[in-house]
Protein backbone atom coordinates (compact mmCIF):
# COMPACT_ATOMS: atom_id res chain seq x y z
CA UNK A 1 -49.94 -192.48 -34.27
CA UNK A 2 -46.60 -191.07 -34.55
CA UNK A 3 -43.65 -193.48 -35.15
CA UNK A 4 -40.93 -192.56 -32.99
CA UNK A 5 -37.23 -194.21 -33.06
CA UNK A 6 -35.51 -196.33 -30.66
CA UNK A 7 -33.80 -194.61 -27.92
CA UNK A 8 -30.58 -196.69 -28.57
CA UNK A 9 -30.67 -196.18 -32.29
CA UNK A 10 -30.83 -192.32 -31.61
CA UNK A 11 -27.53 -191.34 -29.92
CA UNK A 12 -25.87 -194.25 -31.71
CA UNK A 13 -23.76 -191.31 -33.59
CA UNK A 14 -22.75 -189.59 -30.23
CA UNK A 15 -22.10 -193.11 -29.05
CA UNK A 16 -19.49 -193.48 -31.43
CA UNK A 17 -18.15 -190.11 -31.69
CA UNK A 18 -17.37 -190.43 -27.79
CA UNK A 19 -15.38 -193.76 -28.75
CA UNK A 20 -13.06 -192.35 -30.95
CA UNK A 21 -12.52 -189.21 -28.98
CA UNK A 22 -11.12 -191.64 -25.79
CA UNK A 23 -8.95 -193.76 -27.83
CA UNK A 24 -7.23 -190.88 -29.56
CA UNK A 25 -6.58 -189.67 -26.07
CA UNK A 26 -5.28 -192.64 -24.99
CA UNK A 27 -3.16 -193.24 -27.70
CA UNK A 28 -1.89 -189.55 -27.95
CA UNK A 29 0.63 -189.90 -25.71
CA UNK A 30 2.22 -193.06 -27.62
CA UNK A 31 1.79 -191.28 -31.20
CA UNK A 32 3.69 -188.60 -29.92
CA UNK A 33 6.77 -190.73 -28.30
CA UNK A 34 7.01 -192.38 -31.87
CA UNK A 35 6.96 -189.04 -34.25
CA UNK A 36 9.06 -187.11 -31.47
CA UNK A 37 12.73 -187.47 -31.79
CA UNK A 38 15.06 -188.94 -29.06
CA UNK A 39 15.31 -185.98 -26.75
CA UNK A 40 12.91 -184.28 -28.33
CA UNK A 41 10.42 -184.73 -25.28
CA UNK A 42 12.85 -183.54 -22.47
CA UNK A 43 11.69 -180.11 -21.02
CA UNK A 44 13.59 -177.59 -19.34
CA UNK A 45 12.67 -177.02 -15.78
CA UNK A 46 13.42 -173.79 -14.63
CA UNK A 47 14.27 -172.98 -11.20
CA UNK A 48 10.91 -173.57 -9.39
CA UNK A 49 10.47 -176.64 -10.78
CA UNK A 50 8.08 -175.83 -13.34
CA UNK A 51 7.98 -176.50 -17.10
CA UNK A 52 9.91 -173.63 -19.26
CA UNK A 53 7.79 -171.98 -21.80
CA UNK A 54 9.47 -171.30 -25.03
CA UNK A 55 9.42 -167.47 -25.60
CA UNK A 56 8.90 -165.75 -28.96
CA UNK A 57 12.55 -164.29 -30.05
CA UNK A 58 11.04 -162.91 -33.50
CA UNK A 59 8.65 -160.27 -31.81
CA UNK A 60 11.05 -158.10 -30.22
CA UNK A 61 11.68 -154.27 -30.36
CA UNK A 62 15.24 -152.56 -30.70
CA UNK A 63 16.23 -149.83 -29.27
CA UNK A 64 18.88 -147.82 -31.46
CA UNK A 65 21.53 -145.16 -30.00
CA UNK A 66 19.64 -142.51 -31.53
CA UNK A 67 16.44 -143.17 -30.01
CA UNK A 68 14.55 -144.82 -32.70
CA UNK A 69 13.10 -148.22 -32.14
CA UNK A 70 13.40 -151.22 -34.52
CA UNK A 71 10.51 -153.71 -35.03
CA UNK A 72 11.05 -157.41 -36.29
CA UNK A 73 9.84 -159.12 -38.98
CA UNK A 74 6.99 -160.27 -37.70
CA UNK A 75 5.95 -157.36 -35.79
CA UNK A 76 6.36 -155.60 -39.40
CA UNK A 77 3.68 -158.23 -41.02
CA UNK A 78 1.41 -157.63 -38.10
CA UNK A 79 1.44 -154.40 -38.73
CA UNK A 80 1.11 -153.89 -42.43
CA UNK A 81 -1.91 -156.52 -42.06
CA UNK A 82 -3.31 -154.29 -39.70
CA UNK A 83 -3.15 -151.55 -42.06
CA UNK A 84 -4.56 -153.07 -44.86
CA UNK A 85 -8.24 -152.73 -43.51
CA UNK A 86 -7.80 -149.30 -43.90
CA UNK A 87 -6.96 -149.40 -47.40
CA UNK A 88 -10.35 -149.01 -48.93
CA UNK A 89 -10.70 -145.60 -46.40
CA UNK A 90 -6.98 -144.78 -48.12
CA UNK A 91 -8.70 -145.16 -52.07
CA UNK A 92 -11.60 -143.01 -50.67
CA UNK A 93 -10.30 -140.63 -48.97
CA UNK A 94 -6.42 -139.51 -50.08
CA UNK A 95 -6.79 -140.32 -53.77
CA UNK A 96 -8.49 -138.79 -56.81
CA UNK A 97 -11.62 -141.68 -56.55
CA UNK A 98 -13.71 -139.47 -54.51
CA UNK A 99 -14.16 -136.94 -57.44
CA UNK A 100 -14.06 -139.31 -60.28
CA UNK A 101 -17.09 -141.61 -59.05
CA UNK A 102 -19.02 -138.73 -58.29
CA UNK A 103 -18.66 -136.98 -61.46
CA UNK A 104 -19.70 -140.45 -63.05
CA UNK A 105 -23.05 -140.64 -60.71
CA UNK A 106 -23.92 -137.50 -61.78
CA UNK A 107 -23.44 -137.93 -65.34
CA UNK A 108 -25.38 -141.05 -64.78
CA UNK A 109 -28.34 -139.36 -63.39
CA UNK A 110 -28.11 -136.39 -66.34
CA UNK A 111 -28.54 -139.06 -69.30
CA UNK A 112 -31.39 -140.11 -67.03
CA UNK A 113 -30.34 -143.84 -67.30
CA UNK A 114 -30.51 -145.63 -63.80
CA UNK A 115 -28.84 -148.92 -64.37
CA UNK A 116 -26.74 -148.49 -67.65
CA UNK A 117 -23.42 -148.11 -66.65
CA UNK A 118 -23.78 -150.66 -64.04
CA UNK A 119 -22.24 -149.63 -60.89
CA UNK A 120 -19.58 -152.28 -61.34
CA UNK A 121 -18.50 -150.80 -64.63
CA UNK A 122 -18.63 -147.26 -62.80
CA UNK A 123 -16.46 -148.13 -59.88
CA UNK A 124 -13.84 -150.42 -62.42
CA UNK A 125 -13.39 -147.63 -64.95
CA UNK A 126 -13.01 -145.27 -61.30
CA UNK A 127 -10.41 -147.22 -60.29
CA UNK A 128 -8.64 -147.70 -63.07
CA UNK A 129 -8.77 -143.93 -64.22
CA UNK A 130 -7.44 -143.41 -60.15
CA UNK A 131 -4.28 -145.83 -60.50
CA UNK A 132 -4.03 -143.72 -64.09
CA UNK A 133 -3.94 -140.14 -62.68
CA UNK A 134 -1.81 -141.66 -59.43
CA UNK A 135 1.04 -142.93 -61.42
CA UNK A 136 3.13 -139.96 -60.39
CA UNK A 137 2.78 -140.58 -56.91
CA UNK A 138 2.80 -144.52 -57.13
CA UNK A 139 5.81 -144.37 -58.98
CA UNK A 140 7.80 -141.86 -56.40
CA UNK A 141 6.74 -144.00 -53.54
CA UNK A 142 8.06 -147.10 -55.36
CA UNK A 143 11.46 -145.19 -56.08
CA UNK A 144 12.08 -143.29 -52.55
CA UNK A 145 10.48 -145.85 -49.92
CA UNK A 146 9.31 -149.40 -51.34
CA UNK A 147 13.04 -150.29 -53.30
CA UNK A 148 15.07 -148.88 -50.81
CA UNK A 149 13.44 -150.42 -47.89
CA UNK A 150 13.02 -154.09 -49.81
CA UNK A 151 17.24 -153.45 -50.61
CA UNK A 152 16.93 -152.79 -46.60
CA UNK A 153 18.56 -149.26 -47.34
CA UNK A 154 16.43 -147.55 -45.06
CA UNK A 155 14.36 -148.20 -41.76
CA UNK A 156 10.92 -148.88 -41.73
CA UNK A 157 10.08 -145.15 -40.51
CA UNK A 158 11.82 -143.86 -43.01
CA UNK A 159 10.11 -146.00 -45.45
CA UNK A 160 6.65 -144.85 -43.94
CA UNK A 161 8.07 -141.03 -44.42
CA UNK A 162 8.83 -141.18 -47.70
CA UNK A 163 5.75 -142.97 -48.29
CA UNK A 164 3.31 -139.85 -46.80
CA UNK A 165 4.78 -137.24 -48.60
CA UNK A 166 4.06 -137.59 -51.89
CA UNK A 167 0.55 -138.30 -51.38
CA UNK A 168 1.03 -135.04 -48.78
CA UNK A 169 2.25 -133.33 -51.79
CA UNK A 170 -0.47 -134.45 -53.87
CA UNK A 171 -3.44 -133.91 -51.86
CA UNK A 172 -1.97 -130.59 -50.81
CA UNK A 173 -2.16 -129.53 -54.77
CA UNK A 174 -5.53 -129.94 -55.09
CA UNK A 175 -6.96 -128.90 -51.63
CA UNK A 176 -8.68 -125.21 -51.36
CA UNK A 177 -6.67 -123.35 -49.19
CA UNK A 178 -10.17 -121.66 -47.61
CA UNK A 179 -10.91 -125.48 -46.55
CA UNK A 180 -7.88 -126.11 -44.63
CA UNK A 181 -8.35 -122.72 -43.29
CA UNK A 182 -11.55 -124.23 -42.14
CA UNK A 183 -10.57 -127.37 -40.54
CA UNK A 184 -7.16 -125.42 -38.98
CA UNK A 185 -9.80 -123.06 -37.35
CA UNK A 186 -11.96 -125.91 -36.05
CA UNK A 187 -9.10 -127.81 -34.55
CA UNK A 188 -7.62 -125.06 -32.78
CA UNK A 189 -3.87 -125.44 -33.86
CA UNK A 190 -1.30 -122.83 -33.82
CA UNK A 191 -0.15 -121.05 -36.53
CA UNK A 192 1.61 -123.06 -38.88
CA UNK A 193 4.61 -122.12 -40.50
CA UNK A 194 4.22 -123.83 -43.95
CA UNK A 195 2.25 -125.83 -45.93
CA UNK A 196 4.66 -128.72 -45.10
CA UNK A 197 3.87 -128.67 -41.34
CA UNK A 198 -0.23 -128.81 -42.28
CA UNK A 199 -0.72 -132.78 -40.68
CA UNK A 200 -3.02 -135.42 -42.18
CA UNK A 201 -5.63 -134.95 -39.85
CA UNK A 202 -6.22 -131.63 -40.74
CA UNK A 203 -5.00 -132.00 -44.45
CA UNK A 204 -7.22 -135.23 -45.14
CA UNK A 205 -10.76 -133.87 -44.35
CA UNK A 206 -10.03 -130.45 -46.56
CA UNK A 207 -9.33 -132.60 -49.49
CA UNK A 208 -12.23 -134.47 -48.89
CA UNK A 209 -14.05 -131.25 -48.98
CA UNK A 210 -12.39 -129.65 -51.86
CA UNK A 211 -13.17 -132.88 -54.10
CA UNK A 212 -16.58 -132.90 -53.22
CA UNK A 213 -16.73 -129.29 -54.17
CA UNK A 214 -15.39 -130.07 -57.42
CA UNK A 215 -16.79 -132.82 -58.63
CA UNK A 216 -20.03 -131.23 -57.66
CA UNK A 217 -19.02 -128.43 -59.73
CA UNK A 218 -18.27 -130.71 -62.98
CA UNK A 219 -21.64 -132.19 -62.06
CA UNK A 220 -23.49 -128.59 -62.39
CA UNK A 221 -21.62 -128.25 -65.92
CA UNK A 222 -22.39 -131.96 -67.19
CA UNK A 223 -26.07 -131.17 -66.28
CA UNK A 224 -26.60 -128.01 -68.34
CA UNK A 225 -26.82 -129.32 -71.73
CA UNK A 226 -29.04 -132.54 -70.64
CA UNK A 227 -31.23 -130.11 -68.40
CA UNK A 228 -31.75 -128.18 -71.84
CA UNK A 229 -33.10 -131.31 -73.65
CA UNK A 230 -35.90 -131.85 -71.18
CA UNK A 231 -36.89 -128.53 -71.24
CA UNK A 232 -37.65 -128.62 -74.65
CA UNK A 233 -38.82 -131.64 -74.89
CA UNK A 234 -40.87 -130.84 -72.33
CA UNK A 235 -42.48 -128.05 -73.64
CA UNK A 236 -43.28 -129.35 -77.19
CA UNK A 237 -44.90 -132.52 -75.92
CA UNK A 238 -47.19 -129.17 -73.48
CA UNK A 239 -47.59 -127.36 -77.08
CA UNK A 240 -49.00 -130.20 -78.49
CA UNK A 241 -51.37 -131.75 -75.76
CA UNK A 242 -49.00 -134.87 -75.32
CA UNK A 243 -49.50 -133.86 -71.67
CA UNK A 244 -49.97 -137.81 -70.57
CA UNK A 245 -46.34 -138.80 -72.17
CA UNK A 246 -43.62 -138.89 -69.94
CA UNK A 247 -40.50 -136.12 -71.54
CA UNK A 248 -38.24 -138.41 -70.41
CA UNK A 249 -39.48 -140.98 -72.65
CA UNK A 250 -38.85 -138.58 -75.57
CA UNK A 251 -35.51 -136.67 -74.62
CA UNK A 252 -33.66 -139.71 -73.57
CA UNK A 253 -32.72 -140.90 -77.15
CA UNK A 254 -32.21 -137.43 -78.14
CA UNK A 255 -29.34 -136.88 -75.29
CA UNK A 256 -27.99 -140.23 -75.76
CA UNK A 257 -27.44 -139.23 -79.05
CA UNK A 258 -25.64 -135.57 -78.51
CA UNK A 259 -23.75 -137.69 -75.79
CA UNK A 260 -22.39 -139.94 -78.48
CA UNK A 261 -21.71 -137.49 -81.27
CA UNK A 262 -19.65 -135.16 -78.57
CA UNK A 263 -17.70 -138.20 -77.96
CA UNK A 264 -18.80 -137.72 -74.14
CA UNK A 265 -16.77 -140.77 -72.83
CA UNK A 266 -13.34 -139.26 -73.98
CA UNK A 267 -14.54 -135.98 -73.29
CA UNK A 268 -15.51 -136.38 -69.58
CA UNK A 269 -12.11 -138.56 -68.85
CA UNK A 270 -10.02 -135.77 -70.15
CA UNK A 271 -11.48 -133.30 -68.19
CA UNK A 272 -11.60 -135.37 -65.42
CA UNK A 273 -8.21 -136.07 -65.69
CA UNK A 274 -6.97 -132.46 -66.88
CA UNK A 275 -8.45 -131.75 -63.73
CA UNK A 276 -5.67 -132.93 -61.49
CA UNK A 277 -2.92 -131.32 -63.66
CA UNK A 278 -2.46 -134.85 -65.73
């Protein structure tokens, strides 16, 4: 037999819960007449007789002489939140990270070690190597938009120009000219007159392309000398019978050692960073 409860012991809890939910209705009205101020409660009736709503004064667009438009405060905030989910596509895809991490992977995969740097360590030491090699361009953008626009020297739109063109400037230095050739040709622009007029959605995916290039390229070279290892490892443990032991068993000390007395570490981060003209 199963025991079952009362039926007035079970909605006890939504017996209550309904309770309190009426008096604080009923007692709203008179909570609020105590907190509000005297006149506090009169509401302006507008000419049809209904209530007034209160309109929002801070989000409100200006309209200069010149034709530019000027947002609020608030409108500002809205939009730099906005903008700041696309932050992590920014690190990706307009700064140096792209080439670094890869180069790191690779290297990773060469020693033959799977989980040793940790992928947290990887991406940290990327980032950190990124804000080092961005300085430059951090540091402009701090001195031409940021201070002058906090010092309200300059209009947000200006601000957001001088912002884009130092990382124009910097992605343009390190882009293959056959790659925006590439994308130009796919989008079907005109001409363009300079490298100053290329825009960032033609200039973004041919650095994209050009770092993958590269770091693939560093990759091929950091390869070489493991790749060499194996191979002889390889073919000793074949010269001797050891056919049933693994050469990566063997080799792995051995290039964990010539990656250590090479100083790899400082050796990989300087090119790495030589690499973008540091």
């Amino acid at each position: 037999m199963i025991n079952k409860f009362p039926q007035s012991v079970a909605p006890r809890w939504l017996i209550c819960l309904g309770l309190l939910l009426v008096l604080s209705l009923v007692n709203a009205p008179t909570w609020a007449q105590e907190d509000a101020e005297p006149g506090a409660l009169a509401t302006q009736v507008n000419a049809t007789g209904l209530p007034a709503i209160p309109g929002l004064p801070a989000l409100t667009v200006t309209t200069e002489p010149d034709g530019t438009q000027q947002y609020t405060v608030t409108l500002q905030i809205l939009a730099i939140m906005t903008a700041l989910t696309f932050l992590p596509a920014l690190l990706l895809m307009m700064t140096s990270f792209t080439r670094i991490i890869i180069v790191f992977a690779i290297l990773r995969q060469a020693l033959g070690l799977q989980q040793s740097p940790s992928n947290q360590i990887l991406i940290g030491l990327s980032l950190f190597l990124t804000l080092f090699i961005m300085q430059p361009v951090i540091t402009t953008v701090n001195e031409n938009a940021l201070q002058p626009y906090i010092n309200e020297q300059i209009t947000a739109q200006e601000a957001l120009a001088q912002t884009a063109e130092p990382f124009h400037n910097f992605m343009l230095s390190q882009t293959r000219e056959s790659d925006i050739a590439l994308f130009v040709g796919i989008a079907g622009n005109p001409v363009l007159n300079g490298p100053e007029d290329i825009p960032f959605s033609i200039l973004v995916p041919a650095f994209v392309t050009s770092e993958l290039k590269t770091a693939f390229q560093i990759g091929f070279l950091i390869f070489i000398p493991f790749l060499v290892i194996d191979i002889v490892v390889a073919s000793v443990l074949m010269a001797m019978g050891m056919m049933m032991l693994s050469p990566l068993i063997i080799s792995l000390p051995f290039k964990i050692m010539l990656f250590v007395l090479v100083d790899g570490w400082a050796m990989i981060i300087g090119t790495l960073a030589a690499s973008f003209g540091v």
